[in-house]
PDB file of N, CA and C in Angstrom:
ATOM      1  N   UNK A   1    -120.465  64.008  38.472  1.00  0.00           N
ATOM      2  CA  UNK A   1    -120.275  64.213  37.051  1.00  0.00           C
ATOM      3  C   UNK A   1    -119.337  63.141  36.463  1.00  0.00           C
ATOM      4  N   UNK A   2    -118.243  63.354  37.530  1.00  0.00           N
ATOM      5  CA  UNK A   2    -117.151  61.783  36.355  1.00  0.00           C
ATOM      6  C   UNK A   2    -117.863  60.403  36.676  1.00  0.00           C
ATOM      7  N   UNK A   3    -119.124  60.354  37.752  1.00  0.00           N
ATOM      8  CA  UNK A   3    -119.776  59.173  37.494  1.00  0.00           C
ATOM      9  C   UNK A   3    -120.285  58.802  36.576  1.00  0.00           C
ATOM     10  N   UNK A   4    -121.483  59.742  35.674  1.00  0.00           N
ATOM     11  CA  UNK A   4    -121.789  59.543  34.624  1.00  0.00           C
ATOM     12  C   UNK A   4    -121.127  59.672  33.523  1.00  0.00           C
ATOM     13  N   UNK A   5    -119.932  60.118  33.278  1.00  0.00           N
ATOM     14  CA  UNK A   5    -118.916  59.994  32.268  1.00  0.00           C
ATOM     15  C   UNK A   5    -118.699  58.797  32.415  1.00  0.00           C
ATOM     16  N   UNK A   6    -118.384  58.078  33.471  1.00  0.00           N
ATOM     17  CA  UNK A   6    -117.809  56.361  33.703  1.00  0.00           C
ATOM     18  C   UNK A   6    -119.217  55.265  33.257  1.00  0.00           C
ATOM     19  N   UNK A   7    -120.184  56.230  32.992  1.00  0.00           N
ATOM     20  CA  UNK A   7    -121.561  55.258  33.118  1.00  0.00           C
ATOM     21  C   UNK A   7    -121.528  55.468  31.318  1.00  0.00           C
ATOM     22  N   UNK A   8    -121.372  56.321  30.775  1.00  0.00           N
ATOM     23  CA  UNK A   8    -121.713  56.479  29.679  1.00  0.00           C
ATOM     24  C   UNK A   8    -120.063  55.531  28.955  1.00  0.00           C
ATOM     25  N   UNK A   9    -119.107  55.652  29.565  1.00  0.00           N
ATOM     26  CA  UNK A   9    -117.944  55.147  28.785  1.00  0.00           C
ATOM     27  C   UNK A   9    -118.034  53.658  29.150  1.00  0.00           C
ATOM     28  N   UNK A  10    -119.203  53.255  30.070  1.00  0.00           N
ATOM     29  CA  UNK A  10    -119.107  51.510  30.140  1.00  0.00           C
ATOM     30  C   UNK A  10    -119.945  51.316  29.517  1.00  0.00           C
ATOM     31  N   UNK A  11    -120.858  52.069  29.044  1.00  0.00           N
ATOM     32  CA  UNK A  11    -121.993  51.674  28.223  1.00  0.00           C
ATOM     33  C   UNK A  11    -121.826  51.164  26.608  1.00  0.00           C
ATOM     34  N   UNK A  12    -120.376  52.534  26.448  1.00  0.00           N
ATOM     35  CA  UNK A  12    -120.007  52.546  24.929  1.00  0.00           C
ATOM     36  C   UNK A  12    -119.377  51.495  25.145  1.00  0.00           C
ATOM     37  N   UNK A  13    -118.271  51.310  25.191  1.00  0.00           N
ATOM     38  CA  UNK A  13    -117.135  50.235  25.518  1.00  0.00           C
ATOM     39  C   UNK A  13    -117.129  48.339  26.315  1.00  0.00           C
ATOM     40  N   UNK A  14    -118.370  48.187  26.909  1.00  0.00           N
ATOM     41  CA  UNK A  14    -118.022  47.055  27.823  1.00  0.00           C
ATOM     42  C   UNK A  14    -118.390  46.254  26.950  1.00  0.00           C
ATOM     43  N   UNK A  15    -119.612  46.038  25.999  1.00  0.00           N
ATOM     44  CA  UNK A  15    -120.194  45.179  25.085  1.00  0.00           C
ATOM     45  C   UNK A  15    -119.241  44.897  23.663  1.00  0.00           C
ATOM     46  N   UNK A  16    -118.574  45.740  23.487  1.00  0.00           N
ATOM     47  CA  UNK A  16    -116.910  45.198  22.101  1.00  0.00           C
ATOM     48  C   UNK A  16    -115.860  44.327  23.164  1.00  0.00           C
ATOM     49  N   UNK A  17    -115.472  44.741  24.419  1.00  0.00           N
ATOM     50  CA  UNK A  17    -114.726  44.432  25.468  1.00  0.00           C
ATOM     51  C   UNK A  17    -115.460  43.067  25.379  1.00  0.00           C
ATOM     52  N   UNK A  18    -116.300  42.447  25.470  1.00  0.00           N
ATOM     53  CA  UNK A  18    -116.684  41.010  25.673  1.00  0.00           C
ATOM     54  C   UNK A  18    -116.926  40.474  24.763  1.00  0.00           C
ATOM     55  N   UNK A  19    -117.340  40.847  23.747  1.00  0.00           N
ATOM     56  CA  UNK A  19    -117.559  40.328  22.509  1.00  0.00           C
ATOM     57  C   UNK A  19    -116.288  39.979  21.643  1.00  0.00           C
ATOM     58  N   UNK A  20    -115.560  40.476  22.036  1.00  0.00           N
ATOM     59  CA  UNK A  20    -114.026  40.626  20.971  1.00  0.00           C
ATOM     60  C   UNK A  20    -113.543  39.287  20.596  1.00  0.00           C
ATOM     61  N   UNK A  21    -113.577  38.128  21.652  1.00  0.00           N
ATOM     62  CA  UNK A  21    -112.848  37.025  21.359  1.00  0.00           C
ATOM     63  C   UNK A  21    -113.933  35.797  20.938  1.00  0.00           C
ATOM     64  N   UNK A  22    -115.169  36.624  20.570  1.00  0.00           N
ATOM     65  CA  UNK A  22    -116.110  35.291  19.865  1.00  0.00           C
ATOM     66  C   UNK A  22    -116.103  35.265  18.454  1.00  0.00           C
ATOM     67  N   UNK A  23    -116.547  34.391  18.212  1.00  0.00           N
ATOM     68  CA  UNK A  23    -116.417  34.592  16.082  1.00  0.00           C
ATOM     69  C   UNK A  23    -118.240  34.327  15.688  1.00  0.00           C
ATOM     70  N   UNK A  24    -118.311  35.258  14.684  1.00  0.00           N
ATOM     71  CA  UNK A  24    -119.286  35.036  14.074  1.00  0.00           C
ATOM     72  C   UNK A  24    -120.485  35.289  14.779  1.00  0.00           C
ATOM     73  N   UNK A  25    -121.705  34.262  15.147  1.00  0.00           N
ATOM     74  CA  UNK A  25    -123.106  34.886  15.420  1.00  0.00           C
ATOM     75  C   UNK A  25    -122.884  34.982  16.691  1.00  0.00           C
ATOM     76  N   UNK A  26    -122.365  34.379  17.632  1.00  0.00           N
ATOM     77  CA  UNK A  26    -121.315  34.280  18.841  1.00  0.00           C
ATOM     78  C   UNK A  26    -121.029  35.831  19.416  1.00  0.00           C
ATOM     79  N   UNK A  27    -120.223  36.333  18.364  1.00  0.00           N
ATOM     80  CA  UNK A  27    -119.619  37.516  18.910  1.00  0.00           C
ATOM     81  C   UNK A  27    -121.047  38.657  18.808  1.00  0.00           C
ATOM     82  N   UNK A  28    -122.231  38.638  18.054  1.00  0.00           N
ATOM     83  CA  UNK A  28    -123.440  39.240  18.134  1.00  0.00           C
ATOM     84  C   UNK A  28    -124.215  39.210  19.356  1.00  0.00           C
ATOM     85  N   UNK A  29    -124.258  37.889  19.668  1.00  0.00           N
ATOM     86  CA  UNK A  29    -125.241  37.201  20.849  1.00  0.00           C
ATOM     87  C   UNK A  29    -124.429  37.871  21.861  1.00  0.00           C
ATOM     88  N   UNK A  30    -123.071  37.900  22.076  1.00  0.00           N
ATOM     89  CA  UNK A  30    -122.386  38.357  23.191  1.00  0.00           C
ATOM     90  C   UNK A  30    -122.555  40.154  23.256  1.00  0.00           C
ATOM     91  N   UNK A  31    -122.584  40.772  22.317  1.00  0.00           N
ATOM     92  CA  UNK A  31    -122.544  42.012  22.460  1.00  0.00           C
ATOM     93  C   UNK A  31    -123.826  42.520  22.619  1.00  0.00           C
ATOM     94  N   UNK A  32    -124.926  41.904  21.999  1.00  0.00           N
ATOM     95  CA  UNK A  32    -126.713  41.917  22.767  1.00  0.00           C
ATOM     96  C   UNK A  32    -126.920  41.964  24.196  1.00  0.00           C
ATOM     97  N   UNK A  33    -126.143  40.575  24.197  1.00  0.00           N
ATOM     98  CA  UNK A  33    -126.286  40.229  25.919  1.00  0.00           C
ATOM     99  C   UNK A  33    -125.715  41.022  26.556  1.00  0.00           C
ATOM    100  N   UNK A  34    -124.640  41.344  26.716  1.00  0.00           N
ATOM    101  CA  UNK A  34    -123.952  42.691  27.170  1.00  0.00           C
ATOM    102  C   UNK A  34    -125.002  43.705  27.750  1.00  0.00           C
ATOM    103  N   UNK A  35    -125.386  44.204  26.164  1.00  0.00           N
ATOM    104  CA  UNK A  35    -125.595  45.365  26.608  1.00  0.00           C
ATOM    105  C   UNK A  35    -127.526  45.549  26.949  1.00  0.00           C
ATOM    106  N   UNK A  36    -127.955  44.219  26.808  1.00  0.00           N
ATOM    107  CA  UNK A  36    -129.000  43.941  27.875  1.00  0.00           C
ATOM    108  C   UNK A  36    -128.791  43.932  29.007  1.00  0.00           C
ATOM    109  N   UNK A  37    -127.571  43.232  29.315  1.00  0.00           N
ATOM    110  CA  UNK A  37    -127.570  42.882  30.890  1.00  0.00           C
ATOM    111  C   UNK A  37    -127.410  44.079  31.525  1.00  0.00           C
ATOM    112  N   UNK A  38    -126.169  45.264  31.161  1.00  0.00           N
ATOM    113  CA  UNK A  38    -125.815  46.436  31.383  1.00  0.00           C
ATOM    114  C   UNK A  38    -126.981  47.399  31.524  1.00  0.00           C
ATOM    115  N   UNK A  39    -128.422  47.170  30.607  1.00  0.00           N
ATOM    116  CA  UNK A  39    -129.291  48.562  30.537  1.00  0.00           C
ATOM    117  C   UNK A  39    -130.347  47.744  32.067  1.00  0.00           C
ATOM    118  N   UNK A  40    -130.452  46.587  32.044  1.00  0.00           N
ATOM    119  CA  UNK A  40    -131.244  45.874  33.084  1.00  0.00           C
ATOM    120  C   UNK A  40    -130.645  46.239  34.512  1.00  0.00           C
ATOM    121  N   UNK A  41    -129.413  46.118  34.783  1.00  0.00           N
ATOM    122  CA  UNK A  41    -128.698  46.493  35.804  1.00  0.00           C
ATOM    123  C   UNK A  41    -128.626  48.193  35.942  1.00  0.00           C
ATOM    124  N   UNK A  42    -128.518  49.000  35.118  1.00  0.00           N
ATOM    125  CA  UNK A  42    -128.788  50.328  35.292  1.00  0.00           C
ATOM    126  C   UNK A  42    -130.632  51.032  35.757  1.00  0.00           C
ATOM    127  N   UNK A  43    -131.097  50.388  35.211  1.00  0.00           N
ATOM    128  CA  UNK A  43    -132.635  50.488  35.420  1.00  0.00           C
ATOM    129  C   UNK A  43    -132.860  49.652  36.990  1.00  0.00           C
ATOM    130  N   UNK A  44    -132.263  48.931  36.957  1.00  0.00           N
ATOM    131  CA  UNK A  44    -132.826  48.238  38.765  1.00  0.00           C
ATOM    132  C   UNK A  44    -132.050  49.346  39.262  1.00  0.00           C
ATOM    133  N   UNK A  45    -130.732  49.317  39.211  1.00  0.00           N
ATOM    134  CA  UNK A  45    -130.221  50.276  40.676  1.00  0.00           C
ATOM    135  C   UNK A  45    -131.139  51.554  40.644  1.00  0.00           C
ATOM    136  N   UNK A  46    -131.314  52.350  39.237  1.00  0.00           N
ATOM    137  CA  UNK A  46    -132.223  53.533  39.691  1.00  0.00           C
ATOM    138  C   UNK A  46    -133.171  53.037  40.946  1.00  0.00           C
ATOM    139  N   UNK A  47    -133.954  52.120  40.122  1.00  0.00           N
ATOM    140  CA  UNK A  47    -134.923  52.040  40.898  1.00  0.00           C
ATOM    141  C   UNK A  47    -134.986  52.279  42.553  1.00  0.00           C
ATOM    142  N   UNK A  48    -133.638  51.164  42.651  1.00  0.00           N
ATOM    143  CA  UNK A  48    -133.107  50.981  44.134  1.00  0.00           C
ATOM    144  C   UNK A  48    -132.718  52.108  44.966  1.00  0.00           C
ATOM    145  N   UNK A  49    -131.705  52.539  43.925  1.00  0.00           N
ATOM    146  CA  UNK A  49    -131.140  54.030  44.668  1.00  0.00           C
ATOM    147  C   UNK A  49    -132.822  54.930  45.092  1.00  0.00           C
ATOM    148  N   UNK A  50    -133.427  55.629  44.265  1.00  0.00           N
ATOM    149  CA  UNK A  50    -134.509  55.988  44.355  1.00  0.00           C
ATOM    150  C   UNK A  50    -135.288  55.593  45.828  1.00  0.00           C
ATOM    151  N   UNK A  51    -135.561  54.143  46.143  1.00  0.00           N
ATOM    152  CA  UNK A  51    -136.279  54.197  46.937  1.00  0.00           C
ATOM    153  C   UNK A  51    -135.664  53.876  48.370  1.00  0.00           C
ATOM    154  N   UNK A  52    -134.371  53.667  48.501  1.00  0.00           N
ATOM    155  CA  UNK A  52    -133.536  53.811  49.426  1.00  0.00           C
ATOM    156  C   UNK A  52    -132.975  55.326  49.561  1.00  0.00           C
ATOM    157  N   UNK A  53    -132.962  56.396  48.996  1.00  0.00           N
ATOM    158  CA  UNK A  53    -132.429  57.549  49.137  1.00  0.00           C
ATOM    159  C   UNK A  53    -133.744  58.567  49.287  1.00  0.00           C
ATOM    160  N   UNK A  54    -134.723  58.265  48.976  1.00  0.00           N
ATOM    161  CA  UNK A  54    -135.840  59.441  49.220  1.00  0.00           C
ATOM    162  C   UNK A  54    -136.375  60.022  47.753  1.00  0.00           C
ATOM    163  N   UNK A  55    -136.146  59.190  46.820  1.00  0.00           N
ATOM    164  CA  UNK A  55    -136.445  59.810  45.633  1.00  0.00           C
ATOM    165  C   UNK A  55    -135.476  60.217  45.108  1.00  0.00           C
ATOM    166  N   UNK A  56    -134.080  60.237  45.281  1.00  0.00           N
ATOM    167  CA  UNK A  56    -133.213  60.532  44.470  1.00  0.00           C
ATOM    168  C   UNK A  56    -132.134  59.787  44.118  1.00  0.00           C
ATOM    169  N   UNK A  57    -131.754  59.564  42.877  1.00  0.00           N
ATOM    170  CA  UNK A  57    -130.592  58.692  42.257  1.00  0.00           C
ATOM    171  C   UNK A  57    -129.095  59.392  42.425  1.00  0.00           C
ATOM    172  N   UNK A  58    -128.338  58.206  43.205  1.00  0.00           N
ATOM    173  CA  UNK A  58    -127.215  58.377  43.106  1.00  0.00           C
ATOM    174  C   UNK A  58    -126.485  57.998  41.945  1.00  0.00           C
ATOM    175  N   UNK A  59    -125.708  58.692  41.179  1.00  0.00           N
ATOM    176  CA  UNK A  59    -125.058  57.984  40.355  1.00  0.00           C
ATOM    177  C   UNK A  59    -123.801  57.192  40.714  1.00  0.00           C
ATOM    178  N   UNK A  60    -123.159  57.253  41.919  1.00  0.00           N
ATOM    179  CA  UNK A  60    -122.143  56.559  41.858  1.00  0.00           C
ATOM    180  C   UNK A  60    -122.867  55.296  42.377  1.00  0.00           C
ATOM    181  N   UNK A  61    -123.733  54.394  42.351  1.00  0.00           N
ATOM    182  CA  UNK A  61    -124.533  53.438  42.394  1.00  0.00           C
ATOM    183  C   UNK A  61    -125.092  52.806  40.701  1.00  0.00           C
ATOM    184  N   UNK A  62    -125.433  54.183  39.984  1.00  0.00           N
ATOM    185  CA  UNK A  62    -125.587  53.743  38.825  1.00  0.00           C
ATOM    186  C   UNK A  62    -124.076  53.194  37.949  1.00  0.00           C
ATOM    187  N   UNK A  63    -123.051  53.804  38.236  1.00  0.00           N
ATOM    188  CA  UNK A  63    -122.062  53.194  38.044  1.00  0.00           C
ATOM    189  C   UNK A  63    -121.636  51.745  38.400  1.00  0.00           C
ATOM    190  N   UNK A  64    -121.595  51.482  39.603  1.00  0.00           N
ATOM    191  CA  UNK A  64    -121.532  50.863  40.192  1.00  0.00           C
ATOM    192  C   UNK A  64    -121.905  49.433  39.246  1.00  0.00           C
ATOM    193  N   UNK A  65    -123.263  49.542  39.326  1.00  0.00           N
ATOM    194  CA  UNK A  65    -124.437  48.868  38.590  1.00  0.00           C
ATOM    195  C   UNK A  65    -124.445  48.437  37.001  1.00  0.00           C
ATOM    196  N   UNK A  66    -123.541  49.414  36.799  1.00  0.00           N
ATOM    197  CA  UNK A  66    -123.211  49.135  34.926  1.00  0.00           C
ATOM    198  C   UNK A  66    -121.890  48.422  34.912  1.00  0.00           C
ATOM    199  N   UNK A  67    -121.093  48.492  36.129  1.00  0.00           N
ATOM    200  CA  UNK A  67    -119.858  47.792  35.984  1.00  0.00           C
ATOM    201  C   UNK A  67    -119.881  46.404  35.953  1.00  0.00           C
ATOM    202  N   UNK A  68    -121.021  45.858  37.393  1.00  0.00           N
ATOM    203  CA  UNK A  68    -121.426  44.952  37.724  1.00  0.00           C
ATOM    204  C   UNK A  68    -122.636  43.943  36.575  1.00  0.00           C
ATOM    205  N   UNK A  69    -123.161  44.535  35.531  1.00  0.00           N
ATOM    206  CA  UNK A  69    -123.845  43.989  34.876  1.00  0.00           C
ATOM    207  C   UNK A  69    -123.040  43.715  33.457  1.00  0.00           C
ATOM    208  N   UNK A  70    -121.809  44.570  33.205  1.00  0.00           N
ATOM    209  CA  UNK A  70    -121.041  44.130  32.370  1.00  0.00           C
ATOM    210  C   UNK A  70    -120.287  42.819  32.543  1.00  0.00           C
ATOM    211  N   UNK A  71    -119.779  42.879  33.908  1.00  0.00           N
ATOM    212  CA  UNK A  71    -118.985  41.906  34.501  1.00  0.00           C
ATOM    213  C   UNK A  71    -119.777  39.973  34.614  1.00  0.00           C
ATOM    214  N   UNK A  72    -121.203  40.356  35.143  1.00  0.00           N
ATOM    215  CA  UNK A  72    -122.023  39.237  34.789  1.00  0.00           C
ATOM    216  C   UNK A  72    -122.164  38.653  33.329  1.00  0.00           C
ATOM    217  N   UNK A  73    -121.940  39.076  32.666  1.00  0.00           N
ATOM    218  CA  UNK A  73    -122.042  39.513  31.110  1.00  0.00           C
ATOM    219  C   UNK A  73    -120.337  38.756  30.875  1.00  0.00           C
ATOM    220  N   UNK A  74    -119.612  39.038  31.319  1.00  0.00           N
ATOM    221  CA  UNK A  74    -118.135  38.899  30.950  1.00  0.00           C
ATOM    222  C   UNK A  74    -118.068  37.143  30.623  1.00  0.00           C
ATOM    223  N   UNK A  75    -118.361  36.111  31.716  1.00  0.00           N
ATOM    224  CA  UNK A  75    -118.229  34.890  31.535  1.00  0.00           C
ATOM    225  C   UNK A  75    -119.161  34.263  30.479  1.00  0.00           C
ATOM    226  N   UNK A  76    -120.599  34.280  30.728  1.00  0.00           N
ATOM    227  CA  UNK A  76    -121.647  33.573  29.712  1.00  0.00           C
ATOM    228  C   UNK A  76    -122.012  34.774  28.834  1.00  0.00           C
ATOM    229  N   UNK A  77    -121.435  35.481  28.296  1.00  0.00           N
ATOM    230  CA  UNK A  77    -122.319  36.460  27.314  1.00  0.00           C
ATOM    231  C   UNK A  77    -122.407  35.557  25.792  1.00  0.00           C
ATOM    232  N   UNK A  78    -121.854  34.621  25.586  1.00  0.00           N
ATOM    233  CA  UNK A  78    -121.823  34.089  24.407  1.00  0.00           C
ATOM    234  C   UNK A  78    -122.584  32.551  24.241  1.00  0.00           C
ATOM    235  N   UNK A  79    -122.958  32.414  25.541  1.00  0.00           N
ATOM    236  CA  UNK A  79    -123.098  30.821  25.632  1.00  0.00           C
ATOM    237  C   UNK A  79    -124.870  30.825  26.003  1.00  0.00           C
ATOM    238  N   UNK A  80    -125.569  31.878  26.598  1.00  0.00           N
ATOM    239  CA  UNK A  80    -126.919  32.651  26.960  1.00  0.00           C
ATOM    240  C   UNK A  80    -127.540  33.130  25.069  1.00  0.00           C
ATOM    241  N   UNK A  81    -128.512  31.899  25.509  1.00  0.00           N
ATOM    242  CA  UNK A  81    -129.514  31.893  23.725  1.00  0.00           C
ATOM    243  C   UNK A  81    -130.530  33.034  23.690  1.00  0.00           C
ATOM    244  N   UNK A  82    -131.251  33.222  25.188  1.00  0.00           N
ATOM    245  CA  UNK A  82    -132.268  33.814  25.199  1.00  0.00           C
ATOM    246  C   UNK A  82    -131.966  35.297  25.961  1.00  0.00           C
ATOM    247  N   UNK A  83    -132.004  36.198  25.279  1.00  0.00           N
ATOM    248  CA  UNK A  83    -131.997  37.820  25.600  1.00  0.00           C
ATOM    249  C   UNK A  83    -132.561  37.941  27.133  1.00  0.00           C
ATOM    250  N   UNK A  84    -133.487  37.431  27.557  1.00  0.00           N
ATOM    251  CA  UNK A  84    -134.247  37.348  28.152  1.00  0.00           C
ATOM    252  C   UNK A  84    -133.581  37.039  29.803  1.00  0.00           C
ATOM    253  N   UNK A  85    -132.680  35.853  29.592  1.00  0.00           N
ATOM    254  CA  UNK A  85    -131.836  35.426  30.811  1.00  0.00           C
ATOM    255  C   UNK A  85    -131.090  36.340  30.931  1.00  0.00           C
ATOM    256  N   UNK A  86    -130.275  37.323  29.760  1.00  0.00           N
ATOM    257  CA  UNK A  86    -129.572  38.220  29.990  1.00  0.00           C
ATOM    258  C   UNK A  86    -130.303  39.545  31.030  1.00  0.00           C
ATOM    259  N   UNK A  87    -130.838  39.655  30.064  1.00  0.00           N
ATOM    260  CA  UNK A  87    -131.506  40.659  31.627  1.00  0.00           C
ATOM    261  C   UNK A  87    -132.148  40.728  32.921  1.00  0.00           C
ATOM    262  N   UNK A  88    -132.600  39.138  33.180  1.00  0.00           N
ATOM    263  CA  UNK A  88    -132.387  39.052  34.555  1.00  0.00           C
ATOM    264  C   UNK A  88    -131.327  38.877  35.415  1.00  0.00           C
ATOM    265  N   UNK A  89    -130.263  38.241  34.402  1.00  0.00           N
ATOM    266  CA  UNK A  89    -129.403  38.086  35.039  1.00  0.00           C
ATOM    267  C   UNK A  89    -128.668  39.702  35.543  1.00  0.00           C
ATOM    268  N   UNK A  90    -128.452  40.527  34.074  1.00  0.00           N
ATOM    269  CA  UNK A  90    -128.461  41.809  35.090  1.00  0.00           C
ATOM    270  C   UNK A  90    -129.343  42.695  36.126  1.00  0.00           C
ATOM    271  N   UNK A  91    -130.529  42.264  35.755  1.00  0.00           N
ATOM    272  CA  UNK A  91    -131.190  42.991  36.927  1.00  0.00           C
ATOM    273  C   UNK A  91    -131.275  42.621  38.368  1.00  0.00           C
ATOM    274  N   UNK A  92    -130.784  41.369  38.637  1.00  0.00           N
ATOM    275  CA  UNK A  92    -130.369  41.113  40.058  1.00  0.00           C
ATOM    276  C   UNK A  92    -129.077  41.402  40.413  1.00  0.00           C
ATOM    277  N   UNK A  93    -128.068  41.279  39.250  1.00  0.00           N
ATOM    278  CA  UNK A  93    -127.069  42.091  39.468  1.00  0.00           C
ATOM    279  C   UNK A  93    -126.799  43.346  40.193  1.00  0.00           C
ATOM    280  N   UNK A  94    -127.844  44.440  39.273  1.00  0.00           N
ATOM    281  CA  UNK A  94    -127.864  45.479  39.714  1.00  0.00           C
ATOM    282  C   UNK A  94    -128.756  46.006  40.672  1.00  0.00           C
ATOM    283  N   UNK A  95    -129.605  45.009  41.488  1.00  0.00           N
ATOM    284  CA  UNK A  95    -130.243  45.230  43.056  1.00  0.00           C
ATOM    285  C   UNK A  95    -129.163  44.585  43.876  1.00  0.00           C
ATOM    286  N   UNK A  96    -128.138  43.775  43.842  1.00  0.00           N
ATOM    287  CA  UNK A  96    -127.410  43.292  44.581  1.00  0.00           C
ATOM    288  C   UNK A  96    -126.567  44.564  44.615  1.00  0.00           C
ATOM    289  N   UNK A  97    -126.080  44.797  43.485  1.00  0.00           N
ATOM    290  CA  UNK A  97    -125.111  45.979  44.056  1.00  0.00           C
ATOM    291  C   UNK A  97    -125.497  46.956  44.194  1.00  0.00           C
ATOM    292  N   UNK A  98    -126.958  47.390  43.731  1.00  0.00           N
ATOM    293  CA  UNK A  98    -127.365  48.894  44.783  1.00  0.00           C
ATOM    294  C   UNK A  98    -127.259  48.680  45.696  1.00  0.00           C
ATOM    295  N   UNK A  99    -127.764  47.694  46.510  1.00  0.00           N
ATOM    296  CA  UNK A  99    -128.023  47.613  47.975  1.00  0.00           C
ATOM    297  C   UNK A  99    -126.645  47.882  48.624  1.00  0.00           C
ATOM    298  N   UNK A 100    -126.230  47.071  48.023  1.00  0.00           N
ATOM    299  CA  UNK A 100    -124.384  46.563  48.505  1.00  0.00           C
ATOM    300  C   UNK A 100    -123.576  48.058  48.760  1.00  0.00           C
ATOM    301  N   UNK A 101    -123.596  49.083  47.444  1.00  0.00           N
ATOM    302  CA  UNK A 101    -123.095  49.905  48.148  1.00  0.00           C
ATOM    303  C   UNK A 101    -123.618  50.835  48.668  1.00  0.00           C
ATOM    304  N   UNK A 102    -125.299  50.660  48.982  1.00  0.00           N
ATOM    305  CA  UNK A 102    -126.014  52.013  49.463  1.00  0.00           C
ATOM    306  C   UNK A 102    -125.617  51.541  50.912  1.00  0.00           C
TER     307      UNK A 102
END
């Protein structure tokens, strides 16, 4: 249960957290990317967890996974033109760290 409280409070919170110190269309592009990279990285680990556990999702993996796709997100979220890189970039994110902590 406090996993998904931690999944839902990185969800609200990590994309203003990175965005804060850009100006202008900058600080938009960064808070997109964010929270692309974050929903891409939550959607792979399901996946992962799922087929490494027997059909069932762990959430402390989905956590895991939203921390880790924010964090990818943390350095280039402002400097990434295309939405598109953002979410691959989290979705390998978040198969690296399913695996990692399954």
């Amino acid at each position: 249960m406090i996993a998904m409280v931690g999944t839902v409070f990185l969800f609200l919170f990590w994309p203003s957290f990175n965005g804060v110190l850009a100006v202008g269309i900058a600080q938009e592009r960064a808070v997109i990317n964010t929270l692309i990279s974050i929903t891409a990285s939550t959607l792979t680990a399901c996946y992962v967890s799922r087929c490494y556990r027997g059909g069932k999702i762990d959430m402390e993996v989905m956590l895991n996974s939203t921390l880790a796709g924010g964090v990818i997100m943390g350095a280039a979220c402002d400097f990434i033109y295309n939405p598109g890189y953002a979410m691959i970039c989290g979705a390998v994110v978040g198969i690296v760290s399913a695996i990692g902590f399954l």
